[in-house]
Structure formats: structure tokens, C-alpha cells
N, C-alpha and C. Protein backbone atom coordinates (compact mmCIF):
# COMPACT_ATOMS: atom_id res chain seq x y z
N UNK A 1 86.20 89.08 97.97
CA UNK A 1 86.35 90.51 97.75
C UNK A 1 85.40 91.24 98.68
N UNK A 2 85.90 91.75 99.36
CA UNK A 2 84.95 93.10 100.32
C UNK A 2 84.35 94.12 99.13
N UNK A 3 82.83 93.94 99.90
CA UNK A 3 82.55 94.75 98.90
C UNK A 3 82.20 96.73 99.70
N UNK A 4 82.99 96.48 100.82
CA UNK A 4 83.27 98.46 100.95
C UNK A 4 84.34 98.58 100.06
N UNK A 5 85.21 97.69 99.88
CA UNK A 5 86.67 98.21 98.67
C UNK A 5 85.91 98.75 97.22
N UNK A 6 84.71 98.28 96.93
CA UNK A 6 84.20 98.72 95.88
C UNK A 6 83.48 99.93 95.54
N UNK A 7 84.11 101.28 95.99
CA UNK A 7 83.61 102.39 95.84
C UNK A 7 83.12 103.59 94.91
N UNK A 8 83.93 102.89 93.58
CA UNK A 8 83.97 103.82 92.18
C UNK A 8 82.92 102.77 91.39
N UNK A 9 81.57 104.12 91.07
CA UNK A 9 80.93 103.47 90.14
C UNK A 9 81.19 103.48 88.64
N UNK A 10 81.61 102.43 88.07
CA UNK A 10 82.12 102.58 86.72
C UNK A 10 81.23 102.75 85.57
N UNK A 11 81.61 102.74 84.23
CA UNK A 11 80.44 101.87 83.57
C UNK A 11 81.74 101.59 81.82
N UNK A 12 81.84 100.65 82.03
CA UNK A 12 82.28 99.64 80.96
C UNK A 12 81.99 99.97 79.18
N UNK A 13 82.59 100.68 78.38
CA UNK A 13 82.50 100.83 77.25
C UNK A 13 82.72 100.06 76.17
N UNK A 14 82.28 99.44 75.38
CA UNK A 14 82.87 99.18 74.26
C UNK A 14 82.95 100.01 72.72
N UNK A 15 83.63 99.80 71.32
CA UNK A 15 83.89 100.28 70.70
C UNK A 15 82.80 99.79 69.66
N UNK A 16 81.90 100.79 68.93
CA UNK A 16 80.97 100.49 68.05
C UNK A 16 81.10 101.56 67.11
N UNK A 17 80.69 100.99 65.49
CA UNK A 17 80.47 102.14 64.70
C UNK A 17 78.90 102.44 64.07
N UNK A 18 78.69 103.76 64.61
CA UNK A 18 77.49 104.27 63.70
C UNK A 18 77.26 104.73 62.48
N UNK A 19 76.49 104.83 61.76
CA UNK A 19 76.23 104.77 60.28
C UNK A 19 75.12 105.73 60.36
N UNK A 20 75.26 106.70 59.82
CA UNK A 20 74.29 108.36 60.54
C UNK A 20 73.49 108.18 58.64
N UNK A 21 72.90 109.25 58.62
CA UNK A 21 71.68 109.29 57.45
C UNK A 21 72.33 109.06 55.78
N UNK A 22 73.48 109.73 56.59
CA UNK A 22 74.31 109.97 55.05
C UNK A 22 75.58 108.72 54.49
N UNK A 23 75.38 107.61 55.45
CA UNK A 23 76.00 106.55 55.33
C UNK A 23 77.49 106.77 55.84
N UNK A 24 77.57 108.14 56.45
CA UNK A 24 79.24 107.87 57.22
C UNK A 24 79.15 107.82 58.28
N UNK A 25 80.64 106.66 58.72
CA UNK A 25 80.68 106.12 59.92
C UNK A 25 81.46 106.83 60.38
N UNK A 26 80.81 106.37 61.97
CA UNK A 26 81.72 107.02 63.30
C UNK A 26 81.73 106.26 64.04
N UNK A 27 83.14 106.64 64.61
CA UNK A 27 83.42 105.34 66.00
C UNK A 27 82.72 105.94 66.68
N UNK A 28 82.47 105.30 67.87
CA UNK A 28 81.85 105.52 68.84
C UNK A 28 81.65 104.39 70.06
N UNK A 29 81.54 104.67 71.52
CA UNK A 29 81.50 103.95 72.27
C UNK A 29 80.28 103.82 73.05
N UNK A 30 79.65 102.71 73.41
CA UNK A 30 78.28 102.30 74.13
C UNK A 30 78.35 101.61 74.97
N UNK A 31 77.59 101.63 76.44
CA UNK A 31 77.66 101.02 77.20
C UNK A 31 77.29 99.75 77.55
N UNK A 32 78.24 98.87 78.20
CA UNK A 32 78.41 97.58 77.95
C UNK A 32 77.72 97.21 79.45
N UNK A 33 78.23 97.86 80.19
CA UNK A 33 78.21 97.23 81.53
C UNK A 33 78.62 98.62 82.63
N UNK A 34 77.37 98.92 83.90
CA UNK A 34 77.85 99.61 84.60
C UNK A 34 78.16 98.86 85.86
N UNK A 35 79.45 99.15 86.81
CA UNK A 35 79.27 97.97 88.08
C UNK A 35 80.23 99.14 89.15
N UNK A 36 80.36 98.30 90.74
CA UNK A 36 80.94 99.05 91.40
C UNK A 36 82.44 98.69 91.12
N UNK A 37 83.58 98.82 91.62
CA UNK A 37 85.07 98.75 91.76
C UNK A 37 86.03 99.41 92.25
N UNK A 38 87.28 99.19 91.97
CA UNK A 38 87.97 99.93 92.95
C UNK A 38 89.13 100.15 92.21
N UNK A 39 89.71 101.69 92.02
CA UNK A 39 90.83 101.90 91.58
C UNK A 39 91.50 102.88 91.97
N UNK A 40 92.91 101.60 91.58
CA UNK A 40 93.96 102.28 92.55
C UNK A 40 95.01 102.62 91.44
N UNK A 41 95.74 104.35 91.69
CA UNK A 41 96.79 104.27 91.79
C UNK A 41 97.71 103.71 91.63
N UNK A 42 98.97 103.56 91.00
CA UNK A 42 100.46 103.12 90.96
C UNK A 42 100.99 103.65 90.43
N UNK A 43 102.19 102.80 90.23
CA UNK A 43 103.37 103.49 89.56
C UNK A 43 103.92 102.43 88.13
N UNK A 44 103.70 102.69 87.27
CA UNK A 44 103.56 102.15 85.85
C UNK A 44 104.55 100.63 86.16
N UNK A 45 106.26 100.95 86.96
CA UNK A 45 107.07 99.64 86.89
C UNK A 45 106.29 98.93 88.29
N UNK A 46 105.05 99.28 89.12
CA UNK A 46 104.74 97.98 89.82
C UNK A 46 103.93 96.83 89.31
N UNK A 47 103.31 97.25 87.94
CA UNK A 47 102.65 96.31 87.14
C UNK A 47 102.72 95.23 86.44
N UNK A 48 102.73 93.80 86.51
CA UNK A 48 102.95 93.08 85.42
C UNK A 48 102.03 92.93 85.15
N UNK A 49 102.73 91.93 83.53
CA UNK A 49 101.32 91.29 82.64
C UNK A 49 102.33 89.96 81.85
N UNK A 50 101.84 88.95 81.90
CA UNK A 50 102.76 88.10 81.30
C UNK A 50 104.19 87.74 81.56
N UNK A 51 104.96 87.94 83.19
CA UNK A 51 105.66 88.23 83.52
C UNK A 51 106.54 89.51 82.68
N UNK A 52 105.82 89.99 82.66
CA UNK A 52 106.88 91.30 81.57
C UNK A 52 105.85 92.63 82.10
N UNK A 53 107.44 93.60 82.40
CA UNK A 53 106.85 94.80 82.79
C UNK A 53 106.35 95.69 82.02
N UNK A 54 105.39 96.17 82.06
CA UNK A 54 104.52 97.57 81.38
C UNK A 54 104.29 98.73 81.87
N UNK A 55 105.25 99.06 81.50
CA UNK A 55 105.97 100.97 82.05
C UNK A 55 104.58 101.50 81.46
N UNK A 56 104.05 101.68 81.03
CA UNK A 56 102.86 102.88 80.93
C UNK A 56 101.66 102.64 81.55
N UNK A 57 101.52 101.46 82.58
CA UNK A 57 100.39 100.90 83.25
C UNK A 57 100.14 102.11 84.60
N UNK A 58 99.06 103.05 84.62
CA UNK A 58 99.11 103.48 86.00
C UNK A 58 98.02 103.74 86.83
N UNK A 59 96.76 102.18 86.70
CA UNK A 59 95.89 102.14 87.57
C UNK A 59 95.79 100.65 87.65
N UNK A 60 95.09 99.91 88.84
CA UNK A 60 94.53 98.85 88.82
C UNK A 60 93.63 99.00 88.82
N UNK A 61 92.43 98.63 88.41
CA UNK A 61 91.22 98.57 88.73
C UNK A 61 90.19 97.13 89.10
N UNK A 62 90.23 96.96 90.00
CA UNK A 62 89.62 95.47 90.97
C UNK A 62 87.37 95.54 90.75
N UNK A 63 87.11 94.51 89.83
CA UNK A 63 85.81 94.61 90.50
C UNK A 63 85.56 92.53 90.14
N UNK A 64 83.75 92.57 90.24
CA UNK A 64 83.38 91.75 90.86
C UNK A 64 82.89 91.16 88.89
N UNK A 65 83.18 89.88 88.98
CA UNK A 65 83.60 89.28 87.18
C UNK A 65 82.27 89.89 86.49
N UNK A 66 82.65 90.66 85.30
CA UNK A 66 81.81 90.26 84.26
C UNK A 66 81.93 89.96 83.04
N UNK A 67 81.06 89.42 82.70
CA UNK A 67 81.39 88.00 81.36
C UNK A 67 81.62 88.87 80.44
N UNK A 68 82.89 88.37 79.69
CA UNK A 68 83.27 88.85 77.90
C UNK A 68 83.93 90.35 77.66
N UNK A 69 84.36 90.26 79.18
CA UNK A 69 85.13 91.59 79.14
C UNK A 69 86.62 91.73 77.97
N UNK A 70 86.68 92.58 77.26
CA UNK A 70 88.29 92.74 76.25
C UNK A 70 88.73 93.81 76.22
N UNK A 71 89.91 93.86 76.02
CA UNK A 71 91.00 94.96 76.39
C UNK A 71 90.73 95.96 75.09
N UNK A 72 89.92 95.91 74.60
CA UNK A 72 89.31 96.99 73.49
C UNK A 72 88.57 97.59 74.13
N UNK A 73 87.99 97.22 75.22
CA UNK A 73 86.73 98.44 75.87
C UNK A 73 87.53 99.12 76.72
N UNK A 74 86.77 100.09 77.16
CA UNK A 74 87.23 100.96 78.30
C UNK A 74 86.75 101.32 79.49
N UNK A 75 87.19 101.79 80.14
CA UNK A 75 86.49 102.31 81.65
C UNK A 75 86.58 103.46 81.43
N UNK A 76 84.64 104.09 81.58
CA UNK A 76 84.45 105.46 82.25
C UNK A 76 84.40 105.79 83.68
N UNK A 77 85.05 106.88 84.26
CA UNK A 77 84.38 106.83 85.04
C UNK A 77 84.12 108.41 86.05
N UNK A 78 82.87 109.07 86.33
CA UNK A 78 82.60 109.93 86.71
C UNK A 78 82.93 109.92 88.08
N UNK A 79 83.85 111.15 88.67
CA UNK A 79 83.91 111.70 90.01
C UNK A 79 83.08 112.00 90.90
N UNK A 80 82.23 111.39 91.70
CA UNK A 80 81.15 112.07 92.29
C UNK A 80 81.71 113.38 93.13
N UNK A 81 82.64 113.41 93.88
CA UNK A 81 83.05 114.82 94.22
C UNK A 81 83.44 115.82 93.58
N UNK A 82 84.03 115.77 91.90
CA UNK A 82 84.81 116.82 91.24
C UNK A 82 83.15 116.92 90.23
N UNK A 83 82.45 115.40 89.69
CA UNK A 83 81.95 115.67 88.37
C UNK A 83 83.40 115.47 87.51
N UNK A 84 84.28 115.26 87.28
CA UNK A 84 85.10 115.01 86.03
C UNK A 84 85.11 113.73 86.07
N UNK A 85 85.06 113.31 84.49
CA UNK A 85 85.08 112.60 84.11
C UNK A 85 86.79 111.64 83.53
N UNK A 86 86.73 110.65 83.68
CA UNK A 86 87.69 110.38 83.83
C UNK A 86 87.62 108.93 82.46
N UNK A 87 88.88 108.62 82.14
CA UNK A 87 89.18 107.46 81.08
C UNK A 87 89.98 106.71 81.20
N UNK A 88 90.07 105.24 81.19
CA UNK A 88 90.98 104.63 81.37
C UNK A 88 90.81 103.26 80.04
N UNK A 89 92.00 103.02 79.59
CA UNK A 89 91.96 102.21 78.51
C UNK A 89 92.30 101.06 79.06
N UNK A 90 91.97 99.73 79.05
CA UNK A 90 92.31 98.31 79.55
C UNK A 90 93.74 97.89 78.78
N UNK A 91 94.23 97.38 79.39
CA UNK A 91 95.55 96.67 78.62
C UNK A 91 95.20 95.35 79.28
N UNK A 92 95.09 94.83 80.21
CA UNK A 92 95.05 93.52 80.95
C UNK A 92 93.69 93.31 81.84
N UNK A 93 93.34 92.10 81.45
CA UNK A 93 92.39 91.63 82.13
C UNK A 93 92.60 90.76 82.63
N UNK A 94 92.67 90.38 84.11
CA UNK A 94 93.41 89.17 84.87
C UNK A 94 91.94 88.74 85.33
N UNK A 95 91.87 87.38 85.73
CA UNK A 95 90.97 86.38 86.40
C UNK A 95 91.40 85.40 87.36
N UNK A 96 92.16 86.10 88.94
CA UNK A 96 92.29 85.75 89.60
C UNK A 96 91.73 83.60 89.75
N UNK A 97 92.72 83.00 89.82
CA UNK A 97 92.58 81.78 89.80
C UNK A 97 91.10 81.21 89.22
N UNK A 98 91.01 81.42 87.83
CA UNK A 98 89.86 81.58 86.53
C UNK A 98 89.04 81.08 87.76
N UNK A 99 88.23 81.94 88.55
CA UNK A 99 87.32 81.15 89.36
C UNK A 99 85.96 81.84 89.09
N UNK A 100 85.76 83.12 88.17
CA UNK A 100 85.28 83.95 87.33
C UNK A 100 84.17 85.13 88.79
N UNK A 101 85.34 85.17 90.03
CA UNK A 101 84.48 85.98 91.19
C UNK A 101 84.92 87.39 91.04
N UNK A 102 86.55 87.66 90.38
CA UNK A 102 86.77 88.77 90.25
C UNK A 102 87.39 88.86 89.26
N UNK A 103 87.64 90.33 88.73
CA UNK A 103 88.61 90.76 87.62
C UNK A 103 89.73 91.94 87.84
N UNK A 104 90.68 91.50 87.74
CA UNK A 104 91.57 92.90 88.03
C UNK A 104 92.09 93.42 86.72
N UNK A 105 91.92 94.46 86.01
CA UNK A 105 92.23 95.18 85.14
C UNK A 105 93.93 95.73 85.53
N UNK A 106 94.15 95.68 84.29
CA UNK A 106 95.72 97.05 84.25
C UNK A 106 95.09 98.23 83.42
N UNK A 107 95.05 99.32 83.88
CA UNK A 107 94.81 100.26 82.91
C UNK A 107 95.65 101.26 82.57
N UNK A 108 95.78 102.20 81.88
CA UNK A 108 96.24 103.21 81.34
C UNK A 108 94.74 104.68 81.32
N UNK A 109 95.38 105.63 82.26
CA UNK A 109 94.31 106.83 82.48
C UNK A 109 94.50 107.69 80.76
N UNK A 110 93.54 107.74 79.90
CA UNK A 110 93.89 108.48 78.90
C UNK A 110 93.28 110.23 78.94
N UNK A 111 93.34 111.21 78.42
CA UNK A 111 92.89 112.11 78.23
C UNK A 111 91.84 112.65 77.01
N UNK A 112 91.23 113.08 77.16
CA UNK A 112 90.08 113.26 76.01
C UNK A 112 89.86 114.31 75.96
């Protein structure tokens, strides 16, 4: 993997619940992992997963492996030119010939 392709700094969420003074919970997400990567663009039918197509897929996102990644976390990730913030939910986590050097994500961009 070239690492100029890796231009978007991410940072890796997972899903946790807090328990505030009064004993109610809230979801909430904490950071797991920040790294560089690269995401691209598509078009939802160029995506597989399991040989089966996933019409609502419309980013890849390519970075460099990290351990215990699951399709419950998410990708943040801030614009350095706009400042907006941006969301993407994992559906697929691929491991290019399990050799554990890279990971290519399928994501879905959500709105918040």
C-alpha cells in the first residue's frame, strides 16, 4: 500500500454505554483508533460483499490493518478543507489475502 494514497485522517469509533449520576444510560461512541486512509467514492452496485451485491454501499475506505476492527464501529471523519464532519457506518471489513497489512472497509456515509 502507498502510503501518499493515505490522505484522510480518520479516527475509528466504537459503540459504548454511559451510566451518568442518575443511573441512565446513553449510547455513546469513543475512540478506538485514529489512523491515516483513503476514501473513495462509488456507486452503491460497484460493491460486493460475499459475492452478493449491496446497493446502499457508497464508499470504500482502504487503510493500513488494525487489530479487532467490527462492523459495529464507525468512521469519523473531519474535512480539513470544509471542517465538516463527516460519518460513515462499516458494513464490511475485508482483509486482503488475511495477511493482516491492510483493511478495506465498505461503508455507508450516514447523516447526523
Amino acid at each position: 500500500m502507498r502510503a501518499g494514497a493515505l490522505k484522510h485522517l480518520i479516527i475509528i469509533q466504537e459503540p459504548t454505554i454511559a451510566v451518568d449520576s442518575n443511573g441512565d444510560r446513553t449510547d455513546t461512541w469513543t475512540e478506538y483508533a485514529t489512523t491515516w486512509a483513503s476514501i473513495e467514492t462509488g456507486n452503491g452496485r460497484e460493491f460486493f460483499a460475499a459475492r452478493q451485491v449491496m446497493a446502499d454501499l457508497t464508499h470504500t475506505i482502504r487503510l493500513r490493518y488494525v487489530e479487532d476492527l467490527k462492523p459495529e464501529m464507525r468512521v469519523k471523519y473531519v474535512d480539513q478543507k470544509t471542517g465538516k464532519t463527516r460519518y460513515f457506518n462499516i458494513r464490511t471489513i475485508l482483509n486482503p489475502d488475511e495477511r493482516n497489512e491492510m483493511l478495506v472497509m465498505q461503508a455507508l456515509e450516514v447523516l447526523i
